[in-house]
N, C-alpha and C. Protein backbone atom coordinates (compact mmCIF):
# COMPACT_ATOMS: atom_id res chain seq x y z
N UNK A 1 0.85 -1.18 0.00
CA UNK A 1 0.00 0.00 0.00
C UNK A 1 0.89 1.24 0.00
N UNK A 2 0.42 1.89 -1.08
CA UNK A 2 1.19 3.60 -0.66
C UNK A 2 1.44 4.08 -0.16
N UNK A 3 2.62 5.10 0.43
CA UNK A 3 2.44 5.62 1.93
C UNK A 3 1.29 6.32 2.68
N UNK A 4 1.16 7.20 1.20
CA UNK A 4 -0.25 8.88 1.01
C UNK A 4 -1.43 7.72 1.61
N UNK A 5 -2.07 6.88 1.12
CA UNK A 5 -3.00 6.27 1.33
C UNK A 5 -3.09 5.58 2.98
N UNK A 6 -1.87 5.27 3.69
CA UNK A 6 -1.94 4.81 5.02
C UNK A 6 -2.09 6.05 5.71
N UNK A 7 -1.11 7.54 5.16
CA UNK A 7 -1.53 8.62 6.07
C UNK A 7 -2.96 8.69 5.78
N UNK A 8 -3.66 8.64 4.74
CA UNK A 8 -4.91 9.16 4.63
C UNK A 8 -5.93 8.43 5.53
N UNK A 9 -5.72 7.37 5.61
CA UNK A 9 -6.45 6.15 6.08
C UNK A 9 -6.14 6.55 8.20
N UNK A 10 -4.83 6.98 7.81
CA UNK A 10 -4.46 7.36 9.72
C UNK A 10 -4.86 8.73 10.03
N UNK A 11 -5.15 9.47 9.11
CA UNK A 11 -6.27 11.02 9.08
C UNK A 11 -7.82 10.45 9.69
N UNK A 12 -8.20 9.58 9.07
CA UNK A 12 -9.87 9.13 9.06
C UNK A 12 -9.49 8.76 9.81
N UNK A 13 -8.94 7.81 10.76
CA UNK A 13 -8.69 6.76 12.01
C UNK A 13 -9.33 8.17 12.94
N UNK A 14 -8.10 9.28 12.61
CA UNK A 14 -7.74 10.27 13.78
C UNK A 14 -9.07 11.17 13.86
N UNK A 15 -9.27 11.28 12.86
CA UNK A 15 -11.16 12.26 12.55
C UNK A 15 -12.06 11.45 13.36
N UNK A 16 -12.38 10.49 12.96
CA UNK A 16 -13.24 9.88 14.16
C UNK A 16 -13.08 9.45 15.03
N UNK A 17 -11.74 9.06 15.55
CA UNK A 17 -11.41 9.17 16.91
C UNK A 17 -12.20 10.30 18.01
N UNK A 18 -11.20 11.68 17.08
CA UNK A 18 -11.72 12.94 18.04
C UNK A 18 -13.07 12.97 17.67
N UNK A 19 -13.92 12.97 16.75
CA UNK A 19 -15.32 13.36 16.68
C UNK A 19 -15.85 12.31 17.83
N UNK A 20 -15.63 11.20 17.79
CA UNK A 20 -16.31 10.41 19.05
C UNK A 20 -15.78 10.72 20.25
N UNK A 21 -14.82 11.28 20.17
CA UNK A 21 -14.58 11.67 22.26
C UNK A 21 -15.40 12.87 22.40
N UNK A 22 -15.44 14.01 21.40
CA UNK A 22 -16.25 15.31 21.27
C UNK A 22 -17.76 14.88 21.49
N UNK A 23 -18.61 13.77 20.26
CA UNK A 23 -19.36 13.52 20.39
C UNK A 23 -20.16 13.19 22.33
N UNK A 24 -19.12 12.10 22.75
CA UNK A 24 -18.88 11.29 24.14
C UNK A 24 -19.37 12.75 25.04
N UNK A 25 -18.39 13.65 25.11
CA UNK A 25 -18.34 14.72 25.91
C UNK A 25 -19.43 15.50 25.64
N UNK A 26 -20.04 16.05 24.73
CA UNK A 26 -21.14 16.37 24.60
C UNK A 26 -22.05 15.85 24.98
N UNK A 27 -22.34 15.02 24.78
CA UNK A 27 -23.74 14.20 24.80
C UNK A 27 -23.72 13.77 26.34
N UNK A 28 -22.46 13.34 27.46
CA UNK A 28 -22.73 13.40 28.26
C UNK A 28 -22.80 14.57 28.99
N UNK A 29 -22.57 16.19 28.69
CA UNK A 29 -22.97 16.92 29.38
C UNK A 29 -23.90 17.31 29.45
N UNK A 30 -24.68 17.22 28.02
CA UNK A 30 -26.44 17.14 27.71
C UNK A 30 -27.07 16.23 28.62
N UNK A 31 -27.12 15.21 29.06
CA UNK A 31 -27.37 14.49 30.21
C UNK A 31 -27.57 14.90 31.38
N UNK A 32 -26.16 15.34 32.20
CA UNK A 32 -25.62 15.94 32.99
C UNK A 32 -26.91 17.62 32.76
N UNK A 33 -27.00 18.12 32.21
CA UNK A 33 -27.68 18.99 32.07
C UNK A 33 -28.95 19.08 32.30
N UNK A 34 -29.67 17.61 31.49
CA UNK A 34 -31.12 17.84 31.08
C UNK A 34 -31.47 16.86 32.58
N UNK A 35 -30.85 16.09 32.98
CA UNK A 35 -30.76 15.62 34.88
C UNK A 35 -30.61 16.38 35.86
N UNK A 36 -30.42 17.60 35.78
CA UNK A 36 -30.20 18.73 36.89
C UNK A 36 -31.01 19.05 36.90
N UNK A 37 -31.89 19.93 35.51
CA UNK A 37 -33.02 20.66 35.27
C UNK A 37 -33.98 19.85 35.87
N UNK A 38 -33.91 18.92 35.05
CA UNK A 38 -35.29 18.08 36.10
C UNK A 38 -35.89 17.60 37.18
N UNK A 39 -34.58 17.04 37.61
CA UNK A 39 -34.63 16.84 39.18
C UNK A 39 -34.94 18.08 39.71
N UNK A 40 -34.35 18.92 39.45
CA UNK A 40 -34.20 20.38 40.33
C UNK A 40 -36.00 20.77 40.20
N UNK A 41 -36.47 20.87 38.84
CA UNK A 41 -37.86 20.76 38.83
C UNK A 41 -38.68 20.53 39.58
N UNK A 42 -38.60 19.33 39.67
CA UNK A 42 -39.19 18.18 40.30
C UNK A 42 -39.33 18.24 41.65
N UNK A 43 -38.02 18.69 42.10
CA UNK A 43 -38.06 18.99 43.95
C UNK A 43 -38.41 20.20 44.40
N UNK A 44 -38.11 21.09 43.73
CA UNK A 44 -38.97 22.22 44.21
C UNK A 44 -40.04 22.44 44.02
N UNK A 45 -40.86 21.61 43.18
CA UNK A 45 -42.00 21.48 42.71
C UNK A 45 -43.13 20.48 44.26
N UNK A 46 -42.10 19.64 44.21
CA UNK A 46 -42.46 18.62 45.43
C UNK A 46 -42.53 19.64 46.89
N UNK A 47 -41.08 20.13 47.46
CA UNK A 47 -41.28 21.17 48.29
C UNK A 47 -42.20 22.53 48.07
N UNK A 48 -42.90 22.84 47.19
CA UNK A 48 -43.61 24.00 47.09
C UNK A 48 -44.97 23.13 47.26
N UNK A 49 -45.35 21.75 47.09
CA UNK A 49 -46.71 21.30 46.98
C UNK A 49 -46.19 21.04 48.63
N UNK A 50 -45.37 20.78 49.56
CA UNK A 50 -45.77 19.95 50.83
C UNK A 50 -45.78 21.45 51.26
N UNK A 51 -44.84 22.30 51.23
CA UNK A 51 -45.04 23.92 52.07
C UNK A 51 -46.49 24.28 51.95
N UNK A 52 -47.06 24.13 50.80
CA UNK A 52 -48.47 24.57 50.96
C UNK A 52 -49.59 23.91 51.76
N UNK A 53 -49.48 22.68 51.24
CA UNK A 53 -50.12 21.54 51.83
C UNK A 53 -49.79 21.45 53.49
N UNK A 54 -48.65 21.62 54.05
CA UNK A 54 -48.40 21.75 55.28
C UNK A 54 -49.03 23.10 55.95
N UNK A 55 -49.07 24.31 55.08
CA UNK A 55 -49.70 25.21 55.52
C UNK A 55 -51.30 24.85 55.82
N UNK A 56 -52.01 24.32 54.87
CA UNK A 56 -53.26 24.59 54.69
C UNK A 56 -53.66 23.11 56.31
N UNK A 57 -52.88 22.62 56.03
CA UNK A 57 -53.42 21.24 57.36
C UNK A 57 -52.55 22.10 59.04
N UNK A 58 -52.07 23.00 59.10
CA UNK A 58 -51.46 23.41 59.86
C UNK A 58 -51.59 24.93 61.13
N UNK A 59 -52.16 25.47 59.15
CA UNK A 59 -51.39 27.33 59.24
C UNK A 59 -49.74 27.57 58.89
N UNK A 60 -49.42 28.59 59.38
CA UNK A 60 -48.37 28.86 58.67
C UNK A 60 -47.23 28.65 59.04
N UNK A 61 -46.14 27.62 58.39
CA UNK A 61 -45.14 26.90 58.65
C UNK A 61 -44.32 27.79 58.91
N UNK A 62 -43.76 29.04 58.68
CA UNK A 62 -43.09 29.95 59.43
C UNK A 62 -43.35 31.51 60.02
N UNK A 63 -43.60 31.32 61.22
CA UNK A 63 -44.02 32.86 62.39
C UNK A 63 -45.23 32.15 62.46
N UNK A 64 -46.02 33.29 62.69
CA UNK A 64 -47.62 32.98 63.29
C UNK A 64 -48.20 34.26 62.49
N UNK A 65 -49.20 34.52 62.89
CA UNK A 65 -50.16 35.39 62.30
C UNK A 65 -50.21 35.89 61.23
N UNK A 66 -50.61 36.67 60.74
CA UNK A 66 -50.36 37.04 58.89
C UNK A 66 -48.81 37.23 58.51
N UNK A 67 -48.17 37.39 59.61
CA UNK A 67 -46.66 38.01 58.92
C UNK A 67 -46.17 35.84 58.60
N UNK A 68 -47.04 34.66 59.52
CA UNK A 68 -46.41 33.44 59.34
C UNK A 68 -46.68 33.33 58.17
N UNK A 69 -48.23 33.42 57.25
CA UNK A 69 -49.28 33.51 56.18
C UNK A 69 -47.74 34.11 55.38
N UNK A 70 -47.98 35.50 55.36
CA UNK A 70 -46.71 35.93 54.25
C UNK A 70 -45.61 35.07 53.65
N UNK A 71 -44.67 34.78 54.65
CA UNK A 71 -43.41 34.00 54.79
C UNK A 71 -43.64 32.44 53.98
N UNK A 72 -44.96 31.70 54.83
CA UNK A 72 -45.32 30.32 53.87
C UNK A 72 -45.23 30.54 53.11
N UNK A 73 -46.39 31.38 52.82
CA UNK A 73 -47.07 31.80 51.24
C UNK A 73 -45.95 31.99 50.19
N UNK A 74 -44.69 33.09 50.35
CA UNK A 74 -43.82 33.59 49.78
C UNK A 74 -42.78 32.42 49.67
N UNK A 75 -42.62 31.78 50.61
CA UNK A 75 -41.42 30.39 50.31
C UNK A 75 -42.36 29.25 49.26
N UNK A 76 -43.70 29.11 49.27
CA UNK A 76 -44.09 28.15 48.14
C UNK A 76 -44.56 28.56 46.62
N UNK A 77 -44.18 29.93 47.25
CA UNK A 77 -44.21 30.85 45.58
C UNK A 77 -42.95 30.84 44.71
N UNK A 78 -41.86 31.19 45.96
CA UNK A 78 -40.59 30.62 44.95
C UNK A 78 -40.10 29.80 44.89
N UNK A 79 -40.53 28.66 45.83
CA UNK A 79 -40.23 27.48 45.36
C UNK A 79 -41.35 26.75 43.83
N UNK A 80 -42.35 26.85 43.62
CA UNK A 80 -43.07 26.79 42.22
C UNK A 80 -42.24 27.37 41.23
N UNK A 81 -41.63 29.18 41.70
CA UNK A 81 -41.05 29.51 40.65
C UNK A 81 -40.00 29.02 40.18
N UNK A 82 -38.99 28.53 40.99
CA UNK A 82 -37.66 27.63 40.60
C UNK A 82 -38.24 26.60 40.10
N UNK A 83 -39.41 25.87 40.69
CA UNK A 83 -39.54 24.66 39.74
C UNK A 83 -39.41 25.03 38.33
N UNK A 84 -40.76 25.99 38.15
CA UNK A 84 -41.20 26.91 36.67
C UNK A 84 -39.99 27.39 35.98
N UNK A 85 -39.15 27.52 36.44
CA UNK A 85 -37.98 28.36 35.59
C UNK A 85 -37.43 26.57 35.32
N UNK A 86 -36.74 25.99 36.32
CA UNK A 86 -35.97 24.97 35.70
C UNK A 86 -36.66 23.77 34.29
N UNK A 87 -37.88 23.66 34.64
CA UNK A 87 -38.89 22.92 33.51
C UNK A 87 -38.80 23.64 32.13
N UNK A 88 -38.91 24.77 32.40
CA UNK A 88 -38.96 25.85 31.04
C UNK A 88 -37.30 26.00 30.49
N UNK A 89 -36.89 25.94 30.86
CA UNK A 89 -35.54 26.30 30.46
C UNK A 89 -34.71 24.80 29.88
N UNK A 90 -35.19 23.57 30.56
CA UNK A 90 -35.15 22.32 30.13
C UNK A 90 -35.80 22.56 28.90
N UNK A 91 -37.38 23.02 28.76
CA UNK A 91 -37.53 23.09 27.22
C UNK A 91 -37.17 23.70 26.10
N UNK A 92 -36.70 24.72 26.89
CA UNK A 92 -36.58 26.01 25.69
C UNK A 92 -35.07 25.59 25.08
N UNK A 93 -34.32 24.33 25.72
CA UNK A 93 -33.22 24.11 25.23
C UNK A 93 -33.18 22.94 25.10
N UNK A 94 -34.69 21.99 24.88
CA UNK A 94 -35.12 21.20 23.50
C UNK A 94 -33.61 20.34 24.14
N UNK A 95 -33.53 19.27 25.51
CA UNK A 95 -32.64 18.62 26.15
C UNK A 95 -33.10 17.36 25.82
N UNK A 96 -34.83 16.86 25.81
CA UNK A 96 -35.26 15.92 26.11
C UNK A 96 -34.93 15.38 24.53
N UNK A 97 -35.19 16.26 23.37
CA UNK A 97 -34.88 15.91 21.73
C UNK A 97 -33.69 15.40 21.70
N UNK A 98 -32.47 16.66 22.07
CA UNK A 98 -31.35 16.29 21.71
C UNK A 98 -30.51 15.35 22.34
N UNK A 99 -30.69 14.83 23.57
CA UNK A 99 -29.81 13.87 23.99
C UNK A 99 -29.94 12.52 23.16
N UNK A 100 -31.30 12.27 22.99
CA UNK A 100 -31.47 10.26 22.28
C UNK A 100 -30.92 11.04 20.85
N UNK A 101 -30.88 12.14 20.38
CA UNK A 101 -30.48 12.59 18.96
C UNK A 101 -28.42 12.30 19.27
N UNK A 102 -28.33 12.82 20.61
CA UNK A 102 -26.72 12.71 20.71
C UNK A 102 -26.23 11.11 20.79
N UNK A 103 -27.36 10.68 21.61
CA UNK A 103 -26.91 8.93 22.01
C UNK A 103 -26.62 8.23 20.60
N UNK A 104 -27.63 8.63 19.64
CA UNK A 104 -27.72 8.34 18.36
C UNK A 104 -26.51 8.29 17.18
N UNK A 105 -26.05 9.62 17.47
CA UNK A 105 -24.53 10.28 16.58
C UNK A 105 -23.42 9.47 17.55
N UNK A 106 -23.40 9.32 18.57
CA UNK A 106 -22.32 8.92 19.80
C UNK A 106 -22.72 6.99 18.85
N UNK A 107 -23.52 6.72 18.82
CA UNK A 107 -23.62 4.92 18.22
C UNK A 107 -23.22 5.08 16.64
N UNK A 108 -23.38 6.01 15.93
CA UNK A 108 -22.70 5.97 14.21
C UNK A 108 -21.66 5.83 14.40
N UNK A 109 -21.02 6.99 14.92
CA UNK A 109 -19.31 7.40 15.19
C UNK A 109 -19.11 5.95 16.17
N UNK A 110 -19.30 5.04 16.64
CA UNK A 110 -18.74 3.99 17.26
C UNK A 110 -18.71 2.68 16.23
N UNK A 111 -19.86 2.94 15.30
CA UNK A 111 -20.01 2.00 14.47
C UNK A 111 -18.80 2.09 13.35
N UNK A 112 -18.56 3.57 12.97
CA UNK A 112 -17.69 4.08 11.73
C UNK A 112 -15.91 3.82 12.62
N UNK A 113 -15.98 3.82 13.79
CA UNK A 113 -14.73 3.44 14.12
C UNK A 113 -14.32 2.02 14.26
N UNK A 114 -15.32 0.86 14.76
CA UNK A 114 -15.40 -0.42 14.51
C UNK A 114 -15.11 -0.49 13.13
N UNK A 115 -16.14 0.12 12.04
CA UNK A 115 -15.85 -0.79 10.82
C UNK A 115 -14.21 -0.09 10.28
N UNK A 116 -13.81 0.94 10.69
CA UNK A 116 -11.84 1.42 10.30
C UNK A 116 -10.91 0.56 11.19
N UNK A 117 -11.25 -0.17 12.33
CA UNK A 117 -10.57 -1.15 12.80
C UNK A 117 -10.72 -2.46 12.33
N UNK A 118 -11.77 -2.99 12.03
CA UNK A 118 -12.08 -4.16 11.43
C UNK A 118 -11.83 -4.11 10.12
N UNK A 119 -12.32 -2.88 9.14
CA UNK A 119 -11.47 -2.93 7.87
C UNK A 119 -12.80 -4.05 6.82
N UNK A 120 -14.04 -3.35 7.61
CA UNK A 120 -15.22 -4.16 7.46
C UNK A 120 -16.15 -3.24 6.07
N UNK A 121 -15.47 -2.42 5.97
CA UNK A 121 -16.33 -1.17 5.20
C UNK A 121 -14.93 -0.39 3.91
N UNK A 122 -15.48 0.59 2.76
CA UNK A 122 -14.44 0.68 2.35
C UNK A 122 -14.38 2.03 2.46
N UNK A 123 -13.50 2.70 2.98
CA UNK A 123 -12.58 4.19 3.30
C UNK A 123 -12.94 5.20 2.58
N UNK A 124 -13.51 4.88 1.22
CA UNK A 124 -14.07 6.42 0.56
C UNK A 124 -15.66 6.38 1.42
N UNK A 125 -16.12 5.17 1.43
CA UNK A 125 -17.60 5.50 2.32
C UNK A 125 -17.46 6.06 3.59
N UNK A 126 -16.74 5.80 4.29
CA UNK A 126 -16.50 5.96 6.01
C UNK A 126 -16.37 7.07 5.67
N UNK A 127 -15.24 7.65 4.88
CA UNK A 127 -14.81 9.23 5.05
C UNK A 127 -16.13 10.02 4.31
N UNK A 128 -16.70 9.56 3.49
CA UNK A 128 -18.06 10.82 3.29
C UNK A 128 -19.10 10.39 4.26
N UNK A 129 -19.64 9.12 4.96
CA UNK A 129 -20.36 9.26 6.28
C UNK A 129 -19.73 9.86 7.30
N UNK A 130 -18.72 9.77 7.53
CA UNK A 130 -18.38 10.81 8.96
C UNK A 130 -18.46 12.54 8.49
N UNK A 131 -18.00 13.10 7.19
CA UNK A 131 -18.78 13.96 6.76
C UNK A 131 -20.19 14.39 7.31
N UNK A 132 -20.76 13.49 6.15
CA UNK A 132 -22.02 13.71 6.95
C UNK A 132 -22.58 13.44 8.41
N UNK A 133 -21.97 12.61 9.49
CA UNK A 133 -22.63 12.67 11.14
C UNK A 133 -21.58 14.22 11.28
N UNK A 134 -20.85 14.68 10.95
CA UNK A 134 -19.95 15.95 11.37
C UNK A 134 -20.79 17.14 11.20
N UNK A 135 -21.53 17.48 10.03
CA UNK A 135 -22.40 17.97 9.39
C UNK A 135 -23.73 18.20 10.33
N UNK A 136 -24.29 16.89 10.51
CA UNK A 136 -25.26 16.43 11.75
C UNK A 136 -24.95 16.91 13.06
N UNK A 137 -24.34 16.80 13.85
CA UNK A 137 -23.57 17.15 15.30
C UNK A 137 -23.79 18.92 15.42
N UNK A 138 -24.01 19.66 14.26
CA UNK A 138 -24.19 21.12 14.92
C UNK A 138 -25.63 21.48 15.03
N UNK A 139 -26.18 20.24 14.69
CA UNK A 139 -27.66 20.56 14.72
C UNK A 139 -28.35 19.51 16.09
N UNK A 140 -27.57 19.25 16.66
CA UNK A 140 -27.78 18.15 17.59
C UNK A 140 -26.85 18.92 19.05
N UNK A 141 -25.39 19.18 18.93
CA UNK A 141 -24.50 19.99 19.68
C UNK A 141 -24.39 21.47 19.93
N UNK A 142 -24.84 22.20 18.53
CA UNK A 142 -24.64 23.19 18.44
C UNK A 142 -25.08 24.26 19.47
């Protein structure tokens, strides 16, 4: 084999190498991301339903008299609102789409590096599919 052709062939090795650790790292911080938002959701959502709920079977879980009323009232308002902000902001950055879209590009790029080790596929295809998942990834990463 030619030399030009083994560098070329150790270019594509090296292209999808790094696109799959990039891919890897991305996609698990999208994770890491769209798991914070939610949970975080989720619990302040949970603590703003028992603060209230504890109020209403109780009165008011902190002080007494209207100034206790205020204080409840005002701690299960922003706790709803942190829920409300973290849910919305999970959507508005479209986490729940793009991660199975990243898991997705993260399984090509593993497949396109199997078949350059196995030598299962032929090298002008690999190099215009990784093209194209490279292409893909700013609409998924970006």
């Amino acid at each position: 084999m030619p030399p030009e052709v083994n560098s070329k062939q150790e270019q594509l090795r090296q292209l999808v190498s790094s696109t799959l650790r990039r891919a890897e790292t991305h996609t698990a911080n999208l994770h890491r991301t769209h798991m914070s938002l939610v949970v975080g959701g989720l619990v302040t959502s949970a603590a703003s339903t028992l603060v209230a709920g504890g109020a209403a079977l109780q009165g008011p879980l902190l002080g007494a008299d209207a100034a206790g009323w205020h204080l409840t009232c005002g701690l299960a308002a922003i706790l709803a609102f942190l829920s409300t902000v973290a849910l919305g902001i999970e959507e508005q950055l479209k986490l729940a789409e793009r991660l199975p879209a990243g898991r997705i590009h993260v399984g090509r790029l593993r497949a396109l590096d199997v078949a350059l080790t196995a030598g299962t596929r032929d090298w002008d295809e690999i190099a215009k599919e990784i093209e194209l998942v490279i292409q893909e990834s700013a609409g998924i990463f970006g």
